[in-house]
Protein backbone atom coordinates (compact mmCIF):
# COMPACT_ATOMS: atom_id res chain seq x y z
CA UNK A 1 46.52 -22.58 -12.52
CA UNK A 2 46.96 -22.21 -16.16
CA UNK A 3 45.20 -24.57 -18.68
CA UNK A 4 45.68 -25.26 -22.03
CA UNK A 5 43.75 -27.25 -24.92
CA UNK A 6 44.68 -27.86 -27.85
CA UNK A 7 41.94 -28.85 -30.77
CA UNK A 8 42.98 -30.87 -33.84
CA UNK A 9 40.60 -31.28 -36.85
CA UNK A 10 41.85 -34.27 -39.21
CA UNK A 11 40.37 -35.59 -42.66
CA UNK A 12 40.95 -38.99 -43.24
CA UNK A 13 40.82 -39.40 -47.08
CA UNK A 14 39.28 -42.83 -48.26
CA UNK A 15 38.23 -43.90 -44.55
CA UNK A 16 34.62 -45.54 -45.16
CA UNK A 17 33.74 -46.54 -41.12
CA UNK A 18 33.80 -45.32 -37.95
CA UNK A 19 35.97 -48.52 -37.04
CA UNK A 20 38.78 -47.10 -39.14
CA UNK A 21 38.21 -43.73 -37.77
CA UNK A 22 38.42 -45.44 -33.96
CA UNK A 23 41.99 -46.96 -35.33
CA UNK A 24 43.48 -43.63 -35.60
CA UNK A 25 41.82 -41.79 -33.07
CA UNK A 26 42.55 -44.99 -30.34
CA UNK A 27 46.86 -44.47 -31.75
CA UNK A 28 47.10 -40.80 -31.55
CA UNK A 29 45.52 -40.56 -28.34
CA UNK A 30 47.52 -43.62 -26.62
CA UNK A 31 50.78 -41.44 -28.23
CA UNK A 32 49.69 -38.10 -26.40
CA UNK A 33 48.71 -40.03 -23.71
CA UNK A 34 52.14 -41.70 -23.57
CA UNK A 35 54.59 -39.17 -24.91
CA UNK A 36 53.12 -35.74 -23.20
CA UNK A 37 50.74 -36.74 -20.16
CA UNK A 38 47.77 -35.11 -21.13
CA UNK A 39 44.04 -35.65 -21.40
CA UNK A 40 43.15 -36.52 -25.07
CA UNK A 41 39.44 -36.98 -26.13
CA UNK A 42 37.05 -37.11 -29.42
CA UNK A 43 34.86 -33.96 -29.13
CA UNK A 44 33.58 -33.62 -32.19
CA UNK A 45 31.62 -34.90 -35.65
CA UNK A 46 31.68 -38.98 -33.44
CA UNK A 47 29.27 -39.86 -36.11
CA UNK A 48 31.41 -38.59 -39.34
CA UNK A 49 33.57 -41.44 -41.04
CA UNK A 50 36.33 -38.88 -42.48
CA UNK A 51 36.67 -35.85 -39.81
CA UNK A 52 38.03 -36.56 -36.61
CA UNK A 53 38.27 -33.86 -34.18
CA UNK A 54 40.58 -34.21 -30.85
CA UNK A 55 41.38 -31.46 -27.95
CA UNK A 56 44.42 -32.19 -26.16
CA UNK A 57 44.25 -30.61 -22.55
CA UNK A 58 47.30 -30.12 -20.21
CA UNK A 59 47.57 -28.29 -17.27
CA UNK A 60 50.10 -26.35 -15.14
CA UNK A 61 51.35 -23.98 -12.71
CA UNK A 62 53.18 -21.72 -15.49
CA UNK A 63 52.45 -20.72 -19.17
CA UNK A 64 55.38 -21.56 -20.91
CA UNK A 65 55.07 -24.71 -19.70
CA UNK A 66 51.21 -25.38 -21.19
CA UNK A 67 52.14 -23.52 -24.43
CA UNK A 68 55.90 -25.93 -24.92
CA UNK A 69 53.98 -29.27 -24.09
CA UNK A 70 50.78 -28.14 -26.27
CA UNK A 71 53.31 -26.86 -29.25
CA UNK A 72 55.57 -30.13 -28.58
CA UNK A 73 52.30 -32.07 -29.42
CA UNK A 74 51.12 -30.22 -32.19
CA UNK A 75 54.68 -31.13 -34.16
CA UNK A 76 54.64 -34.91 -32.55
CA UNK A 77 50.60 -34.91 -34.50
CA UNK A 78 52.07 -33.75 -37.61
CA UNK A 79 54.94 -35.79 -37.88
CA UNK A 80 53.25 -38.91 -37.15
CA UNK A 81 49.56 -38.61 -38.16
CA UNK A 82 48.54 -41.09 -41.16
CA UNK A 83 45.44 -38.55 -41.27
CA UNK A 84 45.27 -34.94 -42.96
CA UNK A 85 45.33 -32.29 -40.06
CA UNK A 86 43.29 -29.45 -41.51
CA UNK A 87 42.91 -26.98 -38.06
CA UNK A 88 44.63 -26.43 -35.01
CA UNK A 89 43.54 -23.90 -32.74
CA UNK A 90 45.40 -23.41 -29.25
CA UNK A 91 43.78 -21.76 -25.96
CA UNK A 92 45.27 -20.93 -23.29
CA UNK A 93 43.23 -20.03 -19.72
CA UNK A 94 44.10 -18.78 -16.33
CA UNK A 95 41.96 -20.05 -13.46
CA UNK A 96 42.53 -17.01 -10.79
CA UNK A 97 40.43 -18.11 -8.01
CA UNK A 98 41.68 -20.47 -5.58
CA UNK A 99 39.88 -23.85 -4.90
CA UNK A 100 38.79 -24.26 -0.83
């Protein structure tokens, strides 16, 4: 089993509450959700009004296919993002025992 996550840091210039910060994090998380089947959650800085930080986790018998859906992300993110993405950072793990 191979898992990936994928971590985005974002600075949202000018954003003064953490109901503005929900707005973007609630849309690019429904759009990962959506577009790539993956688990999207906050993980970071909940209490900071301008720095949102998401991981992105997928999962999947092969590599290529964790690293293509996590890169396929990444470029959907920066095409689409109304925020500043300042850091991503990609893992990649292989789970070698076998669940009973």
């Amino acid at each position: 089993m191979i898992i990936g996550v994928l971590t985005l840091e974002f600075r949202l210039h000018g954003n003064s509450s953490l109901k503005g910060k929900r707005q973007v994090a609630q849309s690019l998380k429904q759009k990962l959700r959506n577009t790539f089947n993956v688990a999207v959650s906050e993980v970071e800085s909940q209490d900071a009004h301008q720095k949102l930080v998401l991981a992105v986790v997928t999962v999947s018998g092969e590599t290529a296919k964790v690293e293509s859906r996590l890169s396929k992300a990444l470029a959907m993110v920066e095409a689409i993002s109304p925020a500043e993405l300042v850091r991503a950072d990609t893992e990649v793990f292989s789970s070698a025992g076998e669940f009973e």
